[in-house]
C-alpha atoms as a PDB file:
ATOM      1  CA  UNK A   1     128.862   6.436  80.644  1.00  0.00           C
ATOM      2  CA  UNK A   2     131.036   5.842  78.034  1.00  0.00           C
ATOM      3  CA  UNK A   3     131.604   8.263  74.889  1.00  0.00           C
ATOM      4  CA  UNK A   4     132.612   7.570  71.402  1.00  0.00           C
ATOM      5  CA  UNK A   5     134.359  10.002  70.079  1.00  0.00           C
ATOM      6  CA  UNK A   6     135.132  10.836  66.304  1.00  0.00           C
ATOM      7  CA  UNK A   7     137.871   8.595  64.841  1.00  0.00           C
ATOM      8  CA  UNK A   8     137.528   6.010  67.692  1.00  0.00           C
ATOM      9  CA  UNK A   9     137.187   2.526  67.496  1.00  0.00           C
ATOM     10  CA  UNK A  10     133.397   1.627  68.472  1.00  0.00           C
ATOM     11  CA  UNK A  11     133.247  -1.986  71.114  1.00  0.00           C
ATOM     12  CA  UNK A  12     133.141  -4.764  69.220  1.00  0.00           C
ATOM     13  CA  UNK A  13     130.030  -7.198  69.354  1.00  0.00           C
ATOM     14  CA  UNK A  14     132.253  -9.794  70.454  1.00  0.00           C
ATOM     15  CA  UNK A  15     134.004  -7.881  73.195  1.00  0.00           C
ATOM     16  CA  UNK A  16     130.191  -6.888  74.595  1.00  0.00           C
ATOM     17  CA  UNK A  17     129.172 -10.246  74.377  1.00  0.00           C
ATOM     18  CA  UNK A  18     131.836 -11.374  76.487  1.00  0.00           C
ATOM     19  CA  UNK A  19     131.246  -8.783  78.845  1.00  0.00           C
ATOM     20  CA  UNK A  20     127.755  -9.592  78.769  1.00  0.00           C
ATOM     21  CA  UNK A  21     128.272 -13.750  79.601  1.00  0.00           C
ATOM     22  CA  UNK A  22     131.685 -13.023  82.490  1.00  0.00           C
ATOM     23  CA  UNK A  23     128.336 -10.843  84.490  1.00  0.00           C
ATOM     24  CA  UNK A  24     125.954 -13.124  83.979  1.00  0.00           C
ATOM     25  CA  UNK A  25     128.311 -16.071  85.478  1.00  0.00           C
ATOM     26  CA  UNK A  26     129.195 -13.657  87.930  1.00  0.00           C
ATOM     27  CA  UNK A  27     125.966 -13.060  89.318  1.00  0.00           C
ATOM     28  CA  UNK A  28     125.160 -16.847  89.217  1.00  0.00           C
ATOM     29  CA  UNK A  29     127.562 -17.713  91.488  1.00  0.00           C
ATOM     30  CA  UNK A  30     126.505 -14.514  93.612  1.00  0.00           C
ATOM     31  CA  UNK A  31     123.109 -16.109  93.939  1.00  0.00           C
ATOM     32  CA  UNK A  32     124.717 -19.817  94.998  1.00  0.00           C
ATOM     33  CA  UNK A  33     124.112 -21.570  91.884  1.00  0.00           C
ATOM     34  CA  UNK A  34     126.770 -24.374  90.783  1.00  0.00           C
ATOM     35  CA  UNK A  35     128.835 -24.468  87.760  1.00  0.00           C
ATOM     36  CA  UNK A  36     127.245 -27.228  86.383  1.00  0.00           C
ATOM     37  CA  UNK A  37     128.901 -29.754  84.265  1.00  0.00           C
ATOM     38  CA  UNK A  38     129.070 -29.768  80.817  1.00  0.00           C
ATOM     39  CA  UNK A  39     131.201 -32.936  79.439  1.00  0.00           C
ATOM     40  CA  UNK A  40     128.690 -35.003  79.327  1.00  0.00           C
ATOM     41  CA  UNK A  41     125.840 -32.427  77.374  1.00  0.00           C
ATOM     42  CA  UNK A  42     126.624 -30.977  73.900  1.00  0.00           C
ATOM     43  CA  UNK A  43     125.169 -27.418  74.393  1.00  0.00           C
ATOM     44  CA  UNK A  44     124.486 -25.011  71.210  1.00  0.00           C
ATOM     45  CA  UNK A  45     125.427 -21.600  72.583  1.00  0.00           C
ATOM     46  CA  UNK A  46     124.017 -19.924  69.602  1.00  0.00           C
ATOM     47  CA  UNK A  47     121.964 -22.239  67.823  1.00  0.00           C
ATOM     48  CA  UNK A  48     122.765 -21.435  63.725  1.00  0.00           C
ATOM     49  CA  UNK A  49     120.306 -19.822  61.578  1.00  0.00           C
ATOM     50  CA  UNK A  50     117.613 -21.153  58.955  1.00  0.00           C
ATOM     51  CA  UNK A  51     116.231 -18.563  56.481  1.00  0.00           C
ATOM     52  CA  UNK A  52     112.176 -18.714  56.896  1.00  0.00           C
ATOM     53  CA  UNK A  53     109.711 -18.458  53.966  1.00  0.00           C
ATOM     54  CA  UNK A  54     110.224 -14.386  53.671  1.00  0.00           C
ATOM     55  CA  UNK A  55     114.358 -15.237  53.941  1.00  0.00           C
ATOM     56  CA  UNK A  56     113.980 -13.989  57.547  1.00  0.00           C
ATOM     57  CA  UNK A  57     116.784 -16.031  59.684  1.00  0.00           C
ATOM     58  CA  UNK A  58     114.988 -18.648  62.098  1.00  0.00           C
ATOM     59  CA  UNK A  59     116.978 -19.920  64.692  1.00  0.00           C
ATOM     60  CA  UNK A  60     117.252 -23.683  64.808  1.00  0.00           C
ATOM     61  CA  UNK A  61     116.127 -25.019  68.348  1.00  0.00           C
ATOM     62  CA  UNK A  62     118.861 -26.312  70.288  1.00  0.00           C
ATOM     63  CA  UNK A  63     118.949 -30.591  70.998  1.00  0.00           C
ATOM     64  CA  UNK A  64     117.449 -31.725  73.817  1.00  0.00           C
ATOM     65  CA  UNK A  65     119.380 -33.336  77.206  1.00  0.00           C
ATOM     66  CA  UNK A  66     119.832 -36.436  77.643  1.00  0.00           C
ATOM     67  CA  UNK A  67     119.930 -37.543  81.405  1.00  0.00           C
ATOM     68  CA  UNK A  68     120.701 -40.564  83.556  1.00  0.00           C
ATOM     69  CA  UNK A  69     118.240 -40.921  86.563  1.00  0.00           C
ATOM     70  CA  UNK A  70     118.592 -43.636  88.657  1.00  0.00           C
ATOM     71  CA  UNK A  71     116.182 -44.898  90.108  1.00  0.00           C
ATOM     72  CA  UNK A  72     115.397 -48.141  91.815  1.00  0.00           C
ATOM     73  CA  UNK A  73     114.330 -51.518  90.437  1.00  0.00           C
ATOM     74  CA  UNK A  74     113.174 -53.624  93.198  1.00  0.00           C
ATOM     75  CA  UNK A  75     115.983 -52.898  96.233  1.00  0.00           C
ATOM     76  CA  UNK A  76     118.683 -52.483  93.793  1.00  0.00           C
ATOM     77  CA  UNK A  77     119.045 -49.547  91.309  1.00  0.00           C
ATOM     78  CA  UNK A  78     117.936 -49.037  88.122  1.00  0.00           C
ATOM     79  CA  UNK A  79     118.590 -46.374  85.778  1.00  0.00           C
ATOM     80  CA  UNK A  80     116.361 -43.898  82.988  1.00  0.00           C
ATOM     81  CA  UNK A  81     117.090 -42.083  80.418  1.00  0.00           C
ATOM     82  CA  UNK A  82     114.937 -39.185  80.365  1.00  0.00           C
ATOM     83  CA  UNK A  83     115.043 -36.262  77.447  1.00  0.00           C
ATOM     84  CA  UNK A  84     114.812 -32.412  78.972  1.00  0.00           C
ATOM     85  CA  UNK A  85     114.484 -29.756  76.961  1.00  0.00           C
ATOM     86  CA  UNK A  86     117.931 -27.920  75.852  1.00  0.00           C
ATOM     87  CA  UNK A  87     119.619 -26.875  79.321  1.00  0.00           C
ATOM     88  CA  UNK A  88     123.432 -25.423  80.519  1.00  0.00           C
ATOM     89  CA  UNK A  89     122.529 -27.173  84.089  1.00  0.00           C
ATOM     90  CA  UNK A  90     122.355 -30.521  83.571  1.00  0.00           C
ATOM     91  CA  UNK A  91     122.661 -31.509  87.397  1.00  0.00           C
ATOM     92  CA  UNK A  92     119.856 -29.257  88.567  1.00  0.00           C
ATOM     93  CA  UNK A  93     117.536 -30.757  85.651  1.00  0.00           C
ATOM     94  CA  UNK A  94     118.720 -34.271  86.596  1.00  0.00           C
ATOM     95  CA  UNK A  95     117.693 -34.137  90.267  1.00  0.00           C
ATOM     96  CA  UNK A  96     114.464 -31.863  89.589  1.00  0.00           C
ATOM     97  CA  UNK A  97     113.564 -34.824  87.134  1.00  0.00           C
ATOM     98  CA  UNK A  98     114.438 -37.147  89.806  1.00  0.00           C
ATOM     99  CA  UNK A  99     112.288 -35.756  92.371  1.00  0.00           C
ATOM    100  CA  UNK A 100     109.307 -36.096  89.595  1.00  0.00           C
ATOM    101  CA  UNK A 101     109.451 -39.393  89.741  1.00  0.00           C
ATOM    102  CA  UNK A 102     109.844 -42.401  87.317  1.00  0.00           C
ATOM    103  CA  UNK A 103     107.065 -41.368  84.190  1.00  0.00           C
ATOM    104  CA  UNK A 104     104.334 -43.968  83.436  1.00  0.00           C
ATOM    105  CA  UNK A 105     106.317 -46.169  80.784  1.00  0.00           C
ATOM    106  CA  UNK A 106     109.413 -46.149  83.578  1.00  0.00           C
ATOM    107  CA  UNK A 107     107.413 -47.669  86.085  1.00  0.00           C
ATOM    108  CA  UNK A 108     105.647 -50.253  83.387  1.00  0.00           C
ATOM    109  CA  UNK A 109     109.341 -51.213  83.235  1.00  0.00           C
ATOM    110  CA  UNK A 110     109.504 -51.963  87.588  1.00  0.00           C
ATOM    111  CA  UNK A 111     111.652 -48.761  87.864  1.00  0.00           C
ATOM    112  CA  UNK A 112     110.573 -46.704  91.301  1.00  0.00           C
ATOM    113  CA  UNK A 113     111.567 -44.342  93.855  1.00  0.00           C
ATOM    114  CA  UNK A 114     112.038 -44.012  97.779  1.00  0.00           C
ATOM    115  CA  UNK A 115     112.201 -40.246  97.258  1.00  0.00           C
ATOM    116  CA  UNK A 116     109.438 -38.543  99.337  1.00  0.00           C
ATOM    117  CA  UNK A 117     107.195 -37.284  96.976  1.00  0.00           C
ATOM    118  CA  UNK A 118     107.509 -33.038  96.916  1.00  0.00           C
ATOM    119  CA  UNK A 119     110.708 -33.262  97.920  1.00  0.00           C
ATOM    120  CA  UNK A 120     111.915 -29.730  96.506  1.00  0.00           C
ATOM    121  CA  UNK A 121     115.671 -29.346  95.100  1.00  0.00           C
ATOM    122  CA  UNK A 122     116.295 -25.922  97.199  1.00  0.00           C
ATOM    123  CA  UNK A 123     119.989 -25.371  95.633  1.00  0.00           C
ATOM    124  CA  UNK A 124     122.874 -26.982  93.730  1.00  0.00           C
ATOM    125  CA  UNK A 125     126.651 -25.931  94.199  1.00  0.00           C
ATOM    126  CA  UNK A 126     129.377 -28.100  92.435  1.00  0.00           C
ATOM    127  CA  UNK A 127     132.457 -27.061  93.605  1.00  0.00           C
ATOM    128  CA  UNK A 128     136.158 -28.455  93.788  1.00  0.00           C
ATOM    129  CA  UNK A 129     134.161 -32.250  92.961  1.00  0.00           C
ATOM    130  CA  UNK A 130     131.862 -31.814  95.811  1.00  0.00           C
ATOM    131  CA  UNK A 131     127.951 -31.292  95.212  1.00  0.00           C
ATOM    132  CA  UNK A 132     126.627 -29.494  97.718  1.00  0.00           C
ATOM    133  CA  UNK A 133     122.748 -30.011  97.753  1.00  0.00           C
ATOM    134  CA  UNK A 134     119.968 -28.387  99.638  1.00  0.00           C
ATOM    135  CA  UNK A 135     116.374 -29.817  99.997  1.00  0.00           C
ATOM    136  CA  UNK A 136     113.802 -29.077 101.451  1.00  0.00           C
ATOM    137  CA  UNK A 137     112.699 -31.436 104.524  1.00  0.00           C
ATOM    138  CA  UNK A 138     110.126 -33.396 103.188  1.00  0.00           C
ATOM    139  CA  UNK A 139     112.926 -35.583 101.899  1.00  0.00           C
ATOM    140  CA  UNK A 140     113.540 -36.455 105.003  1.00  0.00           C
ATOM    141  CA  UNK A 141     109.997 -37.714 105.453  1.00  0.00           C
ATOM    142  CA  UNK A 142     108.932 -41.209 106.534  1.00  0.00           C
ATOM    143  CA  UNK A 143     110.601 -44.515 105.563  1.00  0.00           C
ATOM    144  CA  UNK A 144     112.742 -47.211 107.525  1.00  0.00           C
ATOM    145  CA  UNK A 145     116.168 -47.601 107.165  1.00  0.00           C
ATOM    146  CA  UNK A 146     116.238 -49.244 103.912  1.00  0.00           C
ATOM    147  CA  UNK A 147     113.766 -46.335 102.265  1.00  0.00           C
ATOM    148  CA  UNK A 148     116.263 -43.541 103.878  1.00  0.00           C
ATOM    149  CA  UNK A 149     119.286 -45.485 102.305  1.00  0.00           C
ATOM    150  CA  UNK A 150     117.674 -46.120  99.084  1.00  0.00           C
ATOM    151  CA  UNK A 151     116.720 -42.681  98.653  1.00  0.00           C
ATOM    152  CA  UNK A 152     120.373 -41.487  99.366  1.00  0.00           C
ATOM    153  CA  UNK A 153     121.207 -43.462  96.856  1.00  0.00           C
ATOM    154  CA  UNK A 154     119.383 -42.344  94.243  1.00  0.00           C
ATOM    155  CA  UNK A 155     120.719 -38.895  94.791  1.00  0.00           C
ATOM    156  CA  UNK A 156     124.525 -39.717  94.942  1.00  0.00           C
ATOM    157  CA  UNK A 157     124.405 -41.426  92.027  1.00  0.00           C
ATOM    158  CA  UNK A 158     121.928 -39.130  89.820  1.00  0.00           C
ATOM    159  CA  UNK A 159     124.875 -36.582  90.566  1.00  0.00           C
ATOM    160  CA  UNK A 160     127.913 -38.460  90.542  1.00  0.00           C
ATOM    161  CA  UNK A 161     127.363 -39.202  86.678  1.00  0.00           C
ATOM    162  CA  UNK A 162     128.559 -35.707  85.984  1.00  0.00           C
ATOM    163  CA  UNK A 163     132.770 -36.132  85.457  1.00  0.00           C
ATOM    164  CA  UNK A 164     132.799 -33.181  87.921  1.00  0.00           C
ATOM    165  CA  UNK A 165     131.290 -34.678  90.921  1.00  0.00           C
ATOM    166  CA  UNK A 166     133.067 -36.958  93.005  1.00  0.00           C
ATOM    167  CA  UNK A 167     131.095 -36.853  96.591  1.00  0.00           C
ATOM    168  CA  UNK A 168     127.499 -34.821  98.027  1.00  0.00           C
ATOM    169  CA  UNK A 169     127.241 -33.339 100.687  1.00  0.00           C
ATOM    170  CA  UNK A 170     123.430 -32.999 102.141  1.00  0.00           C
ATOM    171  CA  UNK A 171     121.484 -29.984 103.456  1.00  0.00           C
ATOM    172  CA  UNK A 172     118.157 -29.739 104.680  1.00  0.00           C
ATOM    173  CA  UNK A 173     116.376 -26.515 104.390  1.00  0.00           C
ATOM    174  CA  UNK A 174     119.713 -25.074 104.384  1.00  0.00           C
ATOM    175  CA  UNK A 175     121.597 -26.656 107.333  1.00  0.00           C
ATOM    176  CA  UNK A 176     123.978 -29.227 107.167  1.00  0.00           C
ATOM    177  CA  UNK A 177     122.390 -32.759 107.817  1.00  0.00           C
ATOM    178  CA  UNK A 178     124.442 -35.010 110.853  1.00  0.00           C
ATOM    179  CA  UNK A 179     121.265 -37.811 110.731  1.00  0.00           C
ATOM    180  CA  UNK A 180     118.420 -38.386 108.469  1.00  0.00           C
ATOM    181  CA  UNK A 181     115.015 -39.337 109.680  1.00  0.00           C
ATOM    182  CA  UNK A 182     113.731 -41.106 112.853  1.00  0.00           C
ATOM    183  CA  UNK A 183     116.531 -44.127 111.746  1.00  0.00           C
ATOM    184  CA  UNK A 184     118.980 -41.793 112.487  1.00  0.00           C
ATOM    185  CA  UNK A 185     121.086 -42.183 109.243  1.00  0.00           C
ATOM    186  CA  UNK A 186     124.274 -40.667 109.761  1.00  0.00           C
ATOM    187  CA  UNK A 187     125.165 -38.459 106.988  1.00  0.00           C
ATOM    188  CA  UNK A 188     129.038 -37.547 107.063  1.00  0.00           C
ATOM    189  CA  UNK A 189     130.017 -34.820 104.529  1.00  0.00           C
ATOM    190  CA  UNK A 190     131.392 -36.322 101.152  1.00  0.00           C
ATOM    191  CA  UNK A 191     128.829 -38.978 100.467  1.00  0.00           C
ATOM    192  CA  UNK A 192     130.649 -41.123  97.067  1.00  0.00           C
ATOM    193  CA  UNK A 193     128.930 -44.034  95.393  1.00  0.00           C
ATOM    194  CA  UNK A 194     131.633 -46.361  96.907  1.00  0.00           C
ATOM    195  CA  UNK A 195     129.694 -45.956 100.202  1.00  0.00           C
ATOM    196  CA  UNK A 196     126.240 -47.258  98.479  1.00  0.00           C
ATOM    197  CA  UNK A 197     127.503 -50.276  96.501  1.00  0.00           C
ATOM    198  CA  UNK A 198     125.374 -52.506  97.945  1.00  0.00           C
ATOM    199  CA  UNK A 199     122.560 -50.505  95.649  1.00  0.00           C
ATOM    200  CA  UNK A 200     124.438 -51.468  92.706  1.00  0.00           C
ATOM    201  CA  UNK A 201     122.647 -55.628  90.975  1.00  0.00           C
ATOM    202  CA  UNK A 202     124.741 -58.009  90.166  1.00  0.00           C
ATOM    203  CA  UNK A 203     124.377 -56.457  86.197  1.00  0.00           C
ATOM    204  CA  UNK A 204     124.355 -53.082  86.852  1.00  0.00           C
ATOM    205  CA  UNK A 205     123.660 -51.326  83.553  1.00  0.00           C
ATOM    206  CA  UNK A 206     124.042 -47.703  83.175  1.00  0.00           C
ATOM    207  CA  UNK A 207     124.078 -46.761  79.289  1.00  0.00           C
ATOM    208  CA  UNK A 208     121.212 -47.281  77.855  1.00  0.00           C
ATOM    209  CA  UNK A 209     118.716 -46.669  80.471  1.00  0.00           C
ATOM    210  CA  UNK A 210     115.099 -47.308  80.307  1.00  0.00           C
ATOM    211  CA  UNK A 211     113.757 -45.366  77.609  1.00  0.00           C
ATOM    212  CA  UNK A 212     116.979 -45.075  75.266  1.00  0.00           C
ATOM    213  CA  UNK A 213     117.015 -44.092  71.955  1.00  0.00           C
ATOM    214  CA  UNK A 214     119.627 -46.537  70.287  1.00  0.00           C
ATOM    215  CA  UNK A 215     121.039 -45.995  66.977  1.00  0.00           C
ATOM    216  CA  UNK A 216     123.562 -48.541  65.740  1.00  0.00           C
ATOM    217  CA  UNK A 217     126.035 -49.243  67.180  1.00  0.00           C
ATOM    218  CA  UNK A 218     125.226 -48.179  70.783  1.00  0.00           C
ATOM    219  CA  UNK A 219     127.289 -48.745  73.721  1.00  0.00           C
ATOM    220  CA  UNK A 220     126.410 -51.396  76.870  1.00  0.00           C
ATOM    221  CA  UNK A 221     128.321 -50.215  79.887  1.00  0.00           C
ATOM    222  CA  UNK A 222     128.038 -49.699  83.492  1.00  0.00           C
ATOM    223  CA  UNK A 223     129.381 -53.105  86.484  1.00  0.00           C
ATOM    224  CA  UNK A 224     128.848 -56.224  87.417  1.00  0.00           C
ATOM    225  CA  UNK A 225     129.746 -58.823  90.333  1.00  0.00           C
ATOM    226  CA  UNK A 226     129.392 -62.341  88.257  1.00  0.00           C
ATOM    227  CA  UNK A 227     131.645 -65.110  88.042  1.00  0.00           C
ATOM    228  CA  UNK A 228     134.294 -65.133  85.954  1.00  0.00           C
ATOM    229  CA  UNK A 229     132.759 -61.303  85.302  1.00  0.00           C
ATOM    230  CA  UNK A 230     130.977 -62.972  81.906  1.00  0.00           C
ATOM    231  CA  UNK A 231     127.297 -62.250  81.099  1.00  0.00           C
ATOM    232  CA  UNK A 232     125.042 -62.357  77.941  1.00  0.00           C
ATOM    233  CA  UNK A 233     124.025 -59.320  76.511  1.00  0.00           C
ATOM    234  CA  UNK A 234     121.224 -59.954  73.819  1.00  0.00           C
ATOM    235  CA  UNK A 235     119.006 -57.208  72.007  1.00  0.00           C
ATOM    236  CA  UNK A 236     115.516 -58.192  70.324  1.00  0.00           C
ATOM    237  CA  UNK A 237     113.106 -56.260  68.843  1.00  0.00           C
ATOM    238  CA  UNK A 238     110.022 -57.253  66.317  1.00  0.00           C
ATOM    239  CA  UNK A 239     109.833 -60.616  67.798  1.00  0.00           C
ATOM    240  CA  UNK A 240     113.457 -61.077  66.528  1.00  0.00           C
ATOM    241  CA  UNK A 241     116.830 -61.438  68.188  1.00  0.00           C
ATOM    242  CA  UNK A 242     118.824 -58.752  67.202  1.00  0.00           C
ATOM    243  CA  UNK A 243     122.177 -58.933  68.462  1.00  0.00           C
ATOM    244  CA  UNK A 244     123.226 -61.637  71.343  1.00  0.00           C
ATOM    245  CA  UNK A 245     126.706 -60.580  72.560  1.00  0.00           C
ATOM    246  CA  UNK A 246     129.286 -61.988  75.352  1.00  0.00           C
ATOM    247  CA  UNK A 247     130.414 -59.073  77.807  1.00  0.00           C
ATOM    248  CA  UNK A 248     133.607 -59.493  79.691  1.00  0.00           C
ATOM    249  CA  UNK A 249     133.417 -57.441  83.260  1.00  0.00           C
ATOM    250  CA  UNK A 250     137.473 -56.019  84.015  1.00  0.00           C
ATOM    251  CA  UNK A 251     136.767 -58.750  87.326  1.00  0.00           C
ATOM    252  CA  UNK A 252     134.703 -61.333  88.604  1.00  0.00           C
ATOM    253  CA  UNK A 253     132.768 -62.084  91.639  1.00  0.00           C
ATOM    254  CA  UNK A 254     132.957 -61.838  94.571  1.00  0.00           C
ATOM    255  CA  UNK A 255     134.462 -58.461  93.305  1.00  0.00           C
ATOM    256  CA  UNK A 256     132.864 -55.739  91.059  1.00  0.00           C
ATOM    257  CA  UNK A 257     134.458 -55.230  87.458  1.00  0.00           C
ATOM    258  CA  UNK A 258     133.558 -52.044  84.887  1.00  0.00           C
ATOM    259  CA  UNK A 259     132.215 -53.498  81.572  1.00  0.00           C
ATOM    260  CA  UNK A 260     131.780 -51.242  78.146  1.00  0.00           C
ATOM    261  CA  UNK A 261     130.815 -53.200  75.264  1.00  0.00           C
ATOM    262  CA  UNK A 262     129.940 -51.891  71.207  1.00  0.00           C
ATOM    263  CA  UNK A 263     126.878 -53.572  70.047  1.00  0.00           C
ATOM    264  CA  UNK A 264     125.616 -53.326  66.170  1.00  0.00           C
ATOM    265  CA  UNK A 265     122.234 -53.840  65.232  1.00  0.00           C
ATOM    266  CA  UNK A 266     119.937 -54.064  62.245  1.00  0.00           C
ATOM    267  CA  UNK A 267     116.360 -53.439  62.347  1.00  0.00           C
ATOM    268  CA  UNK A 268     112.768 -51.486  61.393  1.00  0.00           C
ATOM    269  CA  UNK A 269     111.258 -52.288  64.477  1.00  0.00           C
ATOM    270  CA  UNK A 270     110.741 -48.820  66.607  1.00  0.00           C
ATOM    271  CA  UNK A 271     111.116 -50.666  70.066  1.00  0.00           C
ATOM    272  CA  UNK A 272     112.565 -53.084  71.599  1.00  0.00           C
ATOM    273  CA  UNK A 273     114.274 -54.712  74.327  1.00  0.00           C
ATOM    274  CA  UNK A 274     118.024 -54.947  76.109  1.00  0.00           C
ATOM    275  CA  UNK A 275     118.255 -58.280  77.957  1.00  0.00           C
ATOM    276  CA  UNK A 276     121.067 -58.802  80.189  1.00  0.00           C
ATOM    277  CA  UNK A 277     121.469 -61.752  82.206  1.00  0.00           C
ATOM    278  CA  UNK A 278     124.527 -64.724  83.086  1.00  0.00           C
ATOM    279  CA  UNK A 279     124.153 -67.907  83.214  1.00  0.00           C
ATOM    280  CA  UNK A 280     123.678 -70.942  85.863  1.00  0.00           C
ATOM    281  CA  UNK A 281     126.859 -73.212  86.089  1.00  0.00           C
ATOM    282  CA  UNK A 282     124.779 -76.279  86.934  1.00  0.00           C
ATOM    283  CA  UNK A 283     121.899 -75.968  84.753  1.00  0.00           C
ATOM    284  CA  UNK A 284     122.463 -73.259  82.288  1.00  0.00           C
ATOM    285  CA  UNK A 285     119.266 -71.079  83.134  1.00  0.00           C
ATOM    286  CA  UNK A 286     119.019 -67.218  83.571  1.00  0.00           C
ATOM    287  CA  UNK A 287     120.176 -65.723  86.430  1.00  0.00           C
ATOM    288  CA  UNK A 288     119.905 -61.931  87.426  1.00  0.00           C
ATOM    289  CA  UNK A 289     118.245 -61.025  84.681  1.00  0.00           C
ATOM    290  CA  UNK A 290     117.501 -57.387  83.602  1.00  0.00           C
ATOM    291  CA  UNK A 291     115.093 -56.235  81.264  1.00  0.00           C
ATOM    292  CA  UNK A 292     115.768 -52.464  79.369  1.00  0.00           C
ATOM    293  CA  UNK A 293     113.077 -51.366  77.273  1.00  0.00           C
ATOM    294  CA  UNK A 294     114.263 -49.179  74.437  1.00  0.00           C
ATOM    295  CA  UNK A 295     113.439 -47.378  70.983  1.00  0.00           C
ATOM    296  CA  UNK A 296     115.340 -47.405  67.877  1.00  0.00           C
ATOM    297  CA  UNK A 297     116.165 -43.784  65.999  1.00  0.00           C
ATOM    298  CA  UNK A 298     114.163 -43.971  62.493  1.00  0.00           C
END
């Protein structure tokens, strides 16, 4: 125990609360939990104070997370943005909402899953890139080769949008999984999203994701495998096109290019749509169209 004795300088808040945060991240990674990314999350350690009606200080509630889940849309991926309440592990949240499912108003918009439902997230470590994830077996349940891949998928890519994952390794009820399933799908340690490409539509949009709240400008990013990488981006809302915008993909088919494009908008409509598609070199019609359903901040 320690003593303060007369004349001595008593610990300072700071100093405890240092203490205080170095134990508690000590005994998290005691108990196997990752150290979860934070780039992409804006968390409010100590959210500031509001005086109440007696002058009391109220403490302002921290923002919510905003999360990529992707899910699929058709046989090809599709992505959600879901809202969590304020969290420090962003990667645990993202795959326990993944396991949930897409909501009602996802799956209006064709988004779905080849997750096993009550498939349980058992643990989460991120360490030197590598996410290593245990669940429990059900998600191992059922499904032909193209469910087992699918649902893979979904997983290495819900992760991998966190700067500090670059590969998963799987784990089933706590041993390390060599094949998934009656298909037999080999599972090698380091799973990366270059190994599920196929996944990825010819427009693969990332930001928004079904469900976005878009202020103006937002950004339209994510890849795409057209020719001449040039598609149509076009934003309408209240019967009304809003914006209609060329996007230029960094390469064309048959390769894959990374596109990131600003888009302004001006509107009082609360919802709306993001419409991606390219266009038909003989005829001019739509081709692998994608439909985003979104909301506008008020």
């Amino acid at each position: 125990m320690r003593r303060t004795v007369p004349g001595s300088a008593r610990p300072r808040p700071r100093a405890v609360l240092a203490a205080v945060l170095v134990t508690l991240v000590a005994a998290l990674a005691a108990c196997g939990a990752e150290p979860e990314p934070t780039a992409t999350v804006t968390v409010t350690a100590t959210p500031p104070a509001s005086a109440g009606a007696t002058g009391t200080p109220v403490a302002t509630p921290a923002p919510p997370t905003t999360l990529s889940l992707y899910f699929l849309r058709g046989e090809k991926l599709g992505v959600a943005e879901r809202r969590v309440p304020s969290t420090t592990m962003p990667a645990t949240a993202a795959l326990k909402a993944l396991f949930e499912g897409p909501s009602p108003a996802e799956a209006t918009a064709g988004l779905s899953s080849q997750v096993p439902p009550g498939t349980k997230l058992r643990a989460l470590r991120i360490e030197g890139g590598v996410a290593t994830v245990d669940l429990s077996a059900r998600f191992a349940a059922g499904g032909g080769s193209l469910s087992l891949t699918a649902r893979v998928a979904e997983v290495v890519y819900t992760l991998t949008q966190f700067p500090t994952v670059k590969a998963v390794d799987f784990r089933l009820e706590g041993a390390a999984v060599l094949a998934l399933g009656g298909e037999g799908l080999i599972l090698e340690a380091g799973q990366r999203r270059a190994d599920w490409r196929e996944f990825e539509p010819l427009i693969f949009v990332e930001k928004p994701g079904v469900g976005a709240v878009l202020s103006s400008p937002f950004v339209l990013s994510g890849t795409a495998s057209v020719f001449e990488g040039a598609f149509i981006a076009r934003l309408v809302g209240g019967g009304s096109r809003l914006a209609d915008v060329p996007v230029q993909a960094t390469r064309g088919a048959p390769g894959r290019g990374r596109f990131r494009e600003t888009i302004a908008f001006d509107t009082t409509s609360a919802s709306g749509t993001v419409v991606v598609f390219d266009q038909s070199m003989e005829d001019g019609s739509r081709q692998d169209e994608v439909r985003i359903p979104v909301t506008f901040a008020q």
